[in-house]
C-alpha atoms as a PDB file:
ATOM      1  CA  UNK A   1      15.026  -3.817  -4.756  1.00  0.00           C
ATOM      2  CA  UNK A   2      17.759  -1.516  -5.237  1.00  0.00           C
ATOM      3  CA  UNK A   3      20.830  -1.702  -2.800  1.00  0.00           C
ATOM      4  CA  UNK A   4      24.055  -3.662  -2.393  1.00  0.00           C
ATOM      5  CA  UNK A   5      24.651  -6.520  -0.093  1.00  0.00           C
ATOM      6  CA  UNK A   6      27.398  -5.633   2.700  1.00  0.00           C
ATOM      7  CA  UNK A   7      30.556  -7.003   1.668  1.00  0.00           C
ATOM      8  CA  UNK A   8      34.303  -6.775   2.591  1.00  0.00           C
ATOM      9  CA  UNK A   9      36.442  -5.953   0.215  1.00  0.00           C
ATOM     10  CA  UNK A  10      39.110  -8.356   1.531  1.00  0.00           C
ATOM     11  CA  UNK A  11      36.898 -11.601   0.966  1.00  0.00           C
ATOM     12  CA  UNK A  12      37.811 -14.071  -1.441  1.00  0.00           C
ATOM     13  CA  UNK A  13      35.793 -14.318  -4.602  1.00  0.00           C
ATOM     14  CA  UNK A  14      34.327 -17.507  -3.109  1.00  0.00           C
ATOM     15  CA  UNK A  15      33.704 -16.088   0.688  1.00  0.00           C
ATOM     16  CA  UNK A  16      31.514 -13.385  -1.254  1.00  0.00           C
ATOM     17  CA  UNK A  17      29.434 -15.364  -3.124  1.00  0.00           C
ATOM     18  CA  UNK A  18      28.952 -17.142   0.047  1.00  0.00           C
ATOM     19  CA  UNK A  19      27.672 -14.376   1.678  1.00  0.00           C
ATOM     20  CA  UNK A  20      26.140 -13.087  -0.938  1.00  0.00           C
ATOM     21  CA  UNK A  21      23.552 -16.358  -1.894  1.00  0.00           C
ATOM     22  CA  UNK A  22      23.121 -16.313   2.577  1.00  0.00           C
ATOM     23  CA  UNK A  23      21.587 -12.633   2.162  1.00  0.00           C
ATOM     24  CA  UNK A  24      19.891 -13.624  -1.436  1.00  0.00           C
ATOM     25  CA  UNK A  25      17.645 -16.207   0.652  1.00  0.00           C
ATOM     26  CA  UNK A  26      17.123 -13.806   3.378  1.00  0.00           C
ATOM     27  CA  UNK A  27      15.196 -11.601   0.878  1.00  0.00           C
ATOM     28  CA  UNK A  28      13.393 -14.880  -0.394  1.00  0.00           C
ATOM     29  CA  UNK A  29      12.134 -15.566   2.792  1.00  0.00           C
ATOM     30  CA  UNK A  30      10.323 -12.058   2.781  1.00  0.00           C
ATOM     31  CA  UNK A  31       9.242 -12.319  -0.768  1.00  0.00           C
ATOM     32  CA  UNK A  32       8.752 -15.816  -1.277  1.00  0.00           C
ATOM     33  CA  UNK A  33       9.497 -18.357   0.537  1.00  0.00           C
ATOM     34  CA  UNK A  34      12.847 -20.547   1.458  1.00  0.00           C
ATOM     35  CA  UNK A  35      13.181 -24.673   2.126  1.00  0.00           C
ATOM     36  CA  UNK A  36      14.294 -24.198   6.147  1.00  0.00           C
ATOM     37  CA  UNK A  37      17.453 -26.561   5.514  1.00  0.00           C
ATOM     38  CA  UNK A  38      18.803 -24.262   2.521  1.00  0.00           C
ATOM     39  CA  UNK A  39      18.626 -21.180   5.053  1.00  0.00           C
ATOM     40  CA  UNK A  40      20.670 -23.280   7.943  1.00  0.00           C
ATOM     41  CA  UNK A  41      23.071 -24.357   5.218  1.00  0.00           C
ATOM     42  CA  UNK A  42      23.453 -21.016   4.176  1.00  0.00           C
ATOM     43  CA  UNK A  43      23.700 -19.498   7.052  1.00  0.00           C
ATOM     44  CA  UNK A  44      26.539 -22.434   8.137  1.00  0.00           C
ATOM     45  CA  UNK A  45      28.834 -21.243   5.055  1.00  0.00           C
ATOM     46  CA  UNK A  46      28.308 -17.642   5.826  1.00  0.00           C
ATOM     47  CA  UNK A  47      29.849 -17.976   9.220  1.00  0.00           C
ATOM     48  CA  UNK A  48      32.363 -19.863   7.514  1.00  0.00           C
ATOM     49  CA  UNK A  49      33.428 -16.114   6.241  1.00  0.00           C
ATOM     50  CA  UNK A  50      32.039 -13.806   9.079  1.00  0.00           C
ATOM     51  CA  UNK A  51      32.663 -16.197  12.199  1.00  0.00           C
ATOM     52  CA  UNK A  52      32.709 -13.226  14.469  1.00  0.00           C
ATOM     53  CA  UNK A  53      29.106 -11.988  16.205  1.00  0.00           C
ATOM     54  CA  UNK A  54      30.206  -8.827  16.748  1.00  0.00           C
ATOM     55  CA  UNK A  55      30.654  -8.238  12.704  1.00  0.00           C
ATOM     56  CA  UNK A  56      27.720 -10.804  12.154  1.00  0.00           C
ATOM     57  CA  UNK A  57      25.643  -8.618  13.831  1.00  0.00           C
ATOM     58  CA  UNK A  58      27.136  -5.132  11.900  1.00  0.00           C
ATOM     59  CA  UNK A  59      26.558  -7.111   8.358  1.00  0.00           C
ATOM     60  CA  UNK A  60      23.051  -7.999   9.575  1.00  0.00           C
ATOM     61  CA  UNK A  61      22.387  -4.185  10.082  1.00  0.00           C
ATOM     62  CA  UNK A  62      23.777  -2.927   7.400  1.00  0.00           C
ATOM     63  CA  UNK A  63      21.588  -5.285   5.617  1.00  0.00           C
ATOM     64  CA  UNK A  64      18.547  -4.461   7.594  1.00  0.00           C
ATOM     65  CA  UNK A  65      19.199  -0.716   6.938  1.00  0.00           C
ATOM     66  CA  UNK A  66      19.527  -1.397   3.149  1.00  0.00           C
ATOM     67  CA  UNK A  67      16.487  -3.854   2.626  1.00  0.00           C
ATOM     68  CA  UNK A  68      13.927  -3.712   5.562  1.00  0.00           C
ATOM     69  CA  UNK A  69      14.827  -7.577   5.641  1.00  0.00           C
ATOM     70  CA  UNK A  70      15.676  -8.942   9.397  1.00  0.00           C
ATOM     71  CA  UNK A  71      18.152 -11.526   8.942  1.00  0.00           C
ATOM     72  CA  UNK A  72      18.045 -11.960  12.798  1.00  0.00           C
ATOM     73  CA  UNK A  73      14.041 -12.876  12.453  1.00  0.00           C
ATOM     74  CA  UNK A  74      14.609 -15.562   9.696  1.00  0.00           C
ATOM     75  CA  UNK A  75      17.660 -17.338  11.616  1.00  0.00           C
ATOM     76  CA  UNK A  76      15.652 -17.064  14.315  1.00  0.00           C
ATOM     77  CA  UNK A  77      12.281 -18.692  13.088  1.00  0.00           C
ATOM     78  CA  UNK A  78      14.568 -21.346  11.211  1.00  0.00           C
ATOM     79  CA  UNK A  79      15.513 -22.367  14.158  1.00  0.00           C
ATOM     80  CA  UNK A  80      12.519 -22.727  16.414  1.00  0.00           C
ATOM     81  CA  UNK A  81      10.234 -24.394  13.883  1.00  0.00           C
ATOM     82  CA  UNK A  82       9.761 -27.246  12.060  1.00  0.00           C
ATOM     83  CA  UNK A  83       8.132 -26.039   9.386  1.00  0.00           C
ATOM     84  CA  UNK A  84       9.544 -26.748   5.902  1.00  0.00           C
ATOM     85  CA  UNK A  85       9.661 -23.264   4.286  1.00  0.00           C
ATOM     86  CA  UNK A  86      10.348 -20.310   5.743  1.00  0.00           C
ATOM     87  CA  UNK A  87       7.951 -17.482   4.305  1.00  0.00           C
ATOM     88  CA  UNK A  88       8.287 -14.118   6.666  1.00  0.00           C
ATOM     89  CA  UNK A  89       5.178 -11.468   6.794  1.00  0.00           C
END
């Protein structure tokens, strides 16, 4: 695919790879498939950076808009199943 991952230009190197590798296994989950435990992680660290809903939710959008990809839909499965991977249709 060809788009950029939202990011804030005021994030620290670290904050945006963070954020980064949390949208990275969003699009695995569509095109592959993800171990459920690395997306909860993930997702963990990226709150770490973006611990407000309000600009979770813009980022997810913005996201959405870019890739087709719902991270919503994957947090959402992750948590309601107890399935190993993670592979989105």
């Amino acid at each position: 695919m060809n788009y950029h991952y939202p990011i804030d230009d005021t994030w620290t190197k670290e904050e945006i790879i963070y954020v980064v590798q949390f949208f990275s296994l969003i699009e695995q989950a569509y095109e592959r498939k993800v171990e459920r435990k690395v997306i909860i992680a993930a997702y963990r660290k990226f709150k770490q950076v973006v611990p407000s809903k309000s600009e979770e939710k813009k980022l997810f959008a913005t996201f959405k808009q870019a890739s087709g990809y719902s991270s919503f839909h994957v947090l959402k499965y992750a948590k309601i199943t107890e399935d190993h991977f993670i592979k989105m249709k």
